[in-house]
C-alpha atoms as a PDB file:
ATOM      1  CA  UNK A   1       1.235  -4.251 -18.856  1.00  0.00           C
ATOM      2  CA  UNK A   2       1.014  -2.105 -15.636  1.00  0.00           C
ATOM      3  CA  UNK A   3       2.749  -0.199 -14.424  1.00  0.00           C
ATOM      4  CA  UNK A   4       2.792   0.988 -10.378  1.00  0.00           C
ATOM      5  CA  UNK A   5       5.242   3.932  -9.310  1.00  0.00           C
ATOM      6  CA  UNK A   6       5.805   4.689  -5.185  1.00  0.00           C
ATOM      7  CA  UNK A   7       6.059   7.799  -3.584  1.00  0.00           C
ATOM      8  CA  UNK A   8       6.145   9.506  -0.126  1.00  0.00           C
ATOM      9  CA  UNK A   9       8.480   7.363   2.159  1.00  0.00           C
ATOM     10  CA  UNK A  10      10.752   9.188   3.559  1.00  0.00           C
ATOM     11  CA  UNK A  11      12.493   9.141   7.693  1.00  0.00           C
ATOM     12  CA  UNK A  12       9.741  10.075  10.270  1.00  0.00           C
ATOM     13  CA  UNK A  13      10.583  10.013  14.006  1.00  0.00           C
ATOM     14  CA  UNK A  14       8.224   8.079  16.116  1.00  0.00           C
ATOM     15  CA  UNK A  15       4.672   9.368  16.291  1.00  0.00           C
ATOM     16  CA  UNK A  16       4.686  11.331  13.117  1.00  0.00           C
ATOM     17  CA  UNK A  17       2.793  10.904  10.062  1.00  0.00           C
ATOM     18  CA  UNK A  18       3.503   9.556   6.278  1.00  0.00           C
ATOM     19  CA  UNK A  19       1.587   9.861   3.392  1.00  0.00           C
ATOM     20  CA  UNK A  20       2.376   7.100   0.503  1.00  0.00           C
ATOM     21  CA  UNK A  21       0.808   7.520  -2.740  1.00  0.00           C
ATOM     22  CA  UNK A  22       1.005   5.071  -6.004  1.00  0.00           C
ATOM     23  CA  UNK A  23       0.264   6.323  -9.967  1.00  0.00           C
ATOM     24  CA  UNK A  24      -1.162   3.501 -11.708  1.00  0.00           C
ATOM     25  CA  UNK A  25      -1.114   3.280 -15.371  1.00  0.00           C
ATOM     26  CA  UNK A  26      -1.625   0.106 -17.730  1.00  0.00           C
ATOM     27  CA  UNK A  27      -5.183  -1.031 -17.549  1.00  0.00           C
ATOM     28  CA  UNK A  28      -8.748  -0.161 -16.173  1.00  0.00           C
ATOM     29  CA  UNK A  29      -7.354   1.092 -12.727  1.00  0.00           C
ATOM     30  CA  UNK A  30     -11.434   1.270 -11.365  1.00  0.00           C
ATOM     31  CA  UNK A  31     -11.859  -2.600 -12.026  1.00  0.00           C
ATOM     32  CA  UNK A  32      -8.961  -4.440  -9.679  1.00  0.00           C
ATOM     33  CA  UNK A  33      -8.302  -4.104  -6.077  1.00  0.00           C
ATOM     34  CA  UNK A  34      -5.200  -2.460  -5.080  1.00  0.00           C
ATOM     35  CA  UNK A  35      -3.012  -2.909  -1.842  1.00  0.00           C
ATOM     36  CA  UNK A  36       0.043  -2.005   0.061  1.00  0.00           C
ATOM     37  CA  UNK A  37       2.679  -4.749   1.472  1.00  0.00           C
ATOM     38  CA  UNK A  38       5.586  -4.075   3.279  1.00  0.00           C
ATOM     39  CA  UNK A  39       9.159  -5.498   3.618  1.00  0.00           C
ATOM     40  CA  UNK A  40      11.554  -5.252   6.672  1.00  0.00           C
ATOM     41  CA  UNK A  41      15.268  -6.724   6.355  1.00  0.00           C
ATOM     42  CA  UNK A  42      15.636 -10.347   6.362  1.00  0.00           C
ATOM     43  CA  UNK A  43      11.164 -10.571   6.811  1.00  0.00           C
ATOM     44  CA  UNK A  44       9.022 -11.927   4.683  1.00  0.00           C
ATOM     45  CA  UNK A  45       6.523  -9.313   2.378  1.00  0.00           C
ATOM     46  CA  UNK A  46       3.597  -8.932   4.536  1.00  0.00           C
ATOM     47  CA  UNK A  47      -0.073  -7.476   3.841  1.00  0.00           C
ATOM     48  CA  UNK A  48      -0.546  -4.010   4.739  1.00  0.00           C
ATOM     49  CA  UNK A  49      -4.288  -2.895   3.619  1.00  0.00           C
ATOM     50  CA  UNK A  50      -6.172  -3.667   0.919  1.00  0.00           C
ATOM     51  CA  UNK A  51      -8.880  -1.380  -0.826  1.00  0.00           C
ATOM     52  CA  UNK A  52     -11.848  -2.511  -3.247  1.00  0.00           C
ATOM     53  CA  UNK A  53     -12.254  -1.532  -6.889  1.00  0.00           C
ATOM     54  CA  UNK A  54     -14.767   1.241  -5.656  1.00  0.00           C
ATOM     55  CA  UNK A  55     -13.100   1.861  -2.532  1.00  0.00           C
ATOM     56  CA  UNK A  56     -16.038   1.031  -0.917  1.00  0.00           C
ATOM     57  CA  UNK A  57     -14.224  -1.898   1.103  1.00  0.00           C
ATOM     58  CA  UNK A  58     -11.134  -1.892   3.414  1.00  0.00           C
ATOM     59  CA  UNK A  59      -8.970  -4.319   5.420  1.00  0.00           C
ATOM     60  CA  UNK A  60      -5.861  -4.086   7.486  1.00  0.00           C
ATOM     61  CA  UNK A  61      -3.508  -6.323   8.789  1.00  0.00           C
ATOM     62  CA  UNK A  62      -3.894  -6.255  12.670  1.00  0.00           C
ATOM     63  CA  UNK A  63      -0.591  -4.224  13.308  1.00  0.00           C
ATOM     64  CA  UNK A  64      -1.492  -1.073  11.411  1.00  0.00           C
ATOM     65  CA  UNK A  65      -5.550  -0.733  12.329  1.00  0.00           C
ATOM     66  CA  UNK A  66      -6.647   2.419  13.468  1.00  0.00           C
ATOM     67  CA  UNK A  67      -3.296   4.026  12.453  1.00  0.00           C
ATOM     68  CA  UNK A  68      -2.884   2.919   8.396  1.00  0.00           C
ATOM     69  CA  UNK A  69      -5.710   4.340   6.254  1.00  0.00           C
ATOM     70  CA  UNK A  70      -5.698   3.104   2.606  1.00  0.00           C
ATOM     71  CA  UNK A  71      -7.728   5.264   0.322  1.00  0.00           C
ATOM     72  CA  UNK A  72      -7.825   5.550  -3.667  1.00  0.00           C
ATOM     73  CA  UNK A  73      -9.153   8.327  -6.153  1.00  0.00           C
ATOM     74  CA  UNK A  74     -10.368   6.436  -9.784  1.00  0.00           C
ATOM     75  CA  UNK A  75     -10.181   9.882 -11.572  1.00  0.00           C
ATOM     76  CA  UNK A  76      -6.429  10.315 -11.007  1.00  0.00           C
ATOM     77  CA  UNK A  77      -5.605   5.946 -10.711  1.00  0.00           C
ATOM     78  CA  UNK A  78      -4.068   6.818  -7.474  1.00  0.00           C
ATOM     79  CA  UNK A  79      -4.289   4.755  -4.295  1.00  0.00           C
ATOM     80  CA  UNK A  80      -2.573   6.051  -1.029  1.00  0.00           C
ATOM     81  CA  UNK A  81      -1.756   5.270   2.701  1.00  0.00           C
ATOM     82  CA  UNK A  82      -1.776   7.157   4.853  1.00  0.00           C
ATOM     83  CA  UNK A  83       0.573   5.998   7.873  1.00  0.00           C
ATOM     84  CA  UNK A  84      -0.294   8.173  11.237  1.00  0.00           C
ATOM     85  CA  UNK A  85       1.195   7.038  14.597  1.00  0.00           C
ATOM     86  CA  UNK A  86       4.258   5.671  13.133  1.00  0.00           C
ATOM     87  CA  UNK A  87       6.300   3.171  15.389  1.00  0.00           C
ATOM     88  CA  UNK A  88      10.192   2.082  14.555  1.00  0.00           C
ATOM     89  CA  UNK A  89       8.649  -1.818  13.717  1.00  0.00           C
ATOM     90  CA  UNK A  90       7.175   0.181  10.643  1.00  0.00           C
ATOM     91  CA  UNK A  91      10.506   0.854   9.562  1.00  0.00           C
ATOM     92  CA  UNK A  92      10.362  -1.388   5.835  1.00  0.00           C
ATOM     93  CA  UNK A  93      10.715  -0.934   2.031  1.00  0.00           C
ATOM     94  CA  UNK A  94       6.189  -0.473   0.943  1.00  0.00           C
ATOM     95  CA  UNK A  95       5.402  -1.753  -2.188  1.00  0.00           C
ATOM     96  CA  UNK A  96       1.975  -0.797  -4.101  1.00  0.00           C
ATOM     97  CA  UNK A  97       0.412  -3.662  -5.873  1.00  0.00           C
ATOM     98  CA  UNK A  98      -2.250  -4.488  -8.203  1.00  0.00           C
ATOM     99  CA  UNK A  99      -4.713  -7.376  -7.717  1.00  0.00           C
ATOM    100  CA  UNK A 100      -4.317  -9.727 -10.868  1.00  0.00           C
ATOM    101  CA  UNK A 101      -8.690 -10.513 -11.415  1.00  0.00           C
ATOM    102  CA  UNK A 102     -10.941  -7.601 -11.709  1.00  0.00           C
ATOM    103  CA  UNK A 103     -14.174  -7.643  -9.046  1.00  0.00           C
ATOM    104  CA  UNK A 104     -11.679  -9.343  -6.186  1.00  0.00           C
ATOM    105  CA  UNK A 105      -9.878  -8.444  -3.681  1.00  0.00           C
ATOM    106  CA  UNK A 106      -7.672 -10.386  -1.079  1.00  0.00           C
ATOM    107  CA  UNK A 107      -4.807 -10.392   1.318  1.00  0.00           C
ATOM    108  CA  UNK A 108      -2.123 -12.799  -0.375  1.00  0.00           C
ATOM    109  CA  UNK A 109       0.500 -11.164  -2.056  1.00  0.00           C
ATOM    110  CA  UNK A 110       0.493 -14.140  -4.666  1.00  0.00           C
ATOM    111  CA  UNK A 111      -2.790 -12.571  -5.712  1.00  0.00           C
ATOM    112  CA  UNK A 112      -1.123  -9.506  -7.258  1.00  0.00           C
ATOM    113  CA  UNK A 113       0.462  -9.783 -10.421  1.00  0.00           C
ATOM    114  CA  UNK A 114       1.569  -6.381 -10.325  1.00  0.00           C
ATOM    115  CA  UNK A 115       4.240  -4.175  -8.077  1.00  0.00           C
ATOM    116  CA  UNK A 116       5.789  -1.209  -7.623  1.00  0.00           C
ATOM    117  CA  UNK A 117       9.479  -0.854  -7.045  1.00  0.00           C
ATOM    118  CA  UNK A 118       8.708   0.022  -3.411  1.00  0.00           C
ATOM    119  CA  UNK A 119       9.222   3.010  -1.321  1.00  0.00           C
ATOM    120  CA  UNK A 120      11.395   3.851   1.667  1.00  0.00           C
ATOM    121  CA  UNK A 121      10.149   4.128   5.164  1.00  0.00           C
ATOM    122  CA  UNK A 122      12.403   4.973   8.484  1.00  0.00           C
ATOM    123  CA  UNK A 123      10.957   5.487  11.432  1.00  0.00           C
ATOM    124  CA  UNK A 124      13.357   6.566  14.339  1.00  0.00           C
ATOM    125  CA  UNK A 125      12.716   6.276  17.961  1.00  0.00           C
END
């Protein structure tokens, strides 16, 4: 079993900066890809970024390029985003998932078979 814990969200006005981070524990954390999804009220979960097993490879959803950065350090089984530029369409519950097949990664949320309880962000205008 694995397990994913959230933290960092938090109320930001408009322009300002968030850093989310995500403790994995629960299996190999160095073999599976790792993203970050996001839900607003009444929306669908949507992709966020995605980072590779080494952390070698990145990918962003169109909205959040140049102003999400996903990152991940395999000594602590941490991955992070780090959310600069912030907007009030941001405003959404993230949620930290694992991808569920080691040496993959992807962009579907039905590819993760594990998430975190999600985190908090507000972003005022």
């Amino acid at each position: 079993q694995v397990q994913l814990v959230e933290s960092g969200g938090g109320l930001v006005q408009a322009g300002g900066s968030l850093r989310l981070s995500c403790a994995a524990s629960g299996r190999t954390f160095s073999n599976y890809a790792m993203g970050w999804f996001r839900q607003a009220p009444g929306k669908e979960r949507d992709f966020v970024a995605v980072i590779s097993w080494t952390g070698r490879i990145t990918d962003y959803a169109d909205s959040v390029k140049g102003r999400f950065t996903i990152s991940r350090d395999n000594a602590k089984n941490t991955v992070y985003l780090q959310m600069n530029s912030l907007k009030p369409e941001d405003t959404a519950v993230y949620y930290c998932a694992a991808h569920g097949s080691p040496g993959t990664m992807g962009v579907i949320r039905y590819e993760y078979n594990y998430w975190g309880q999600g985190t908090q962000v507000t972003v005022s205008s």
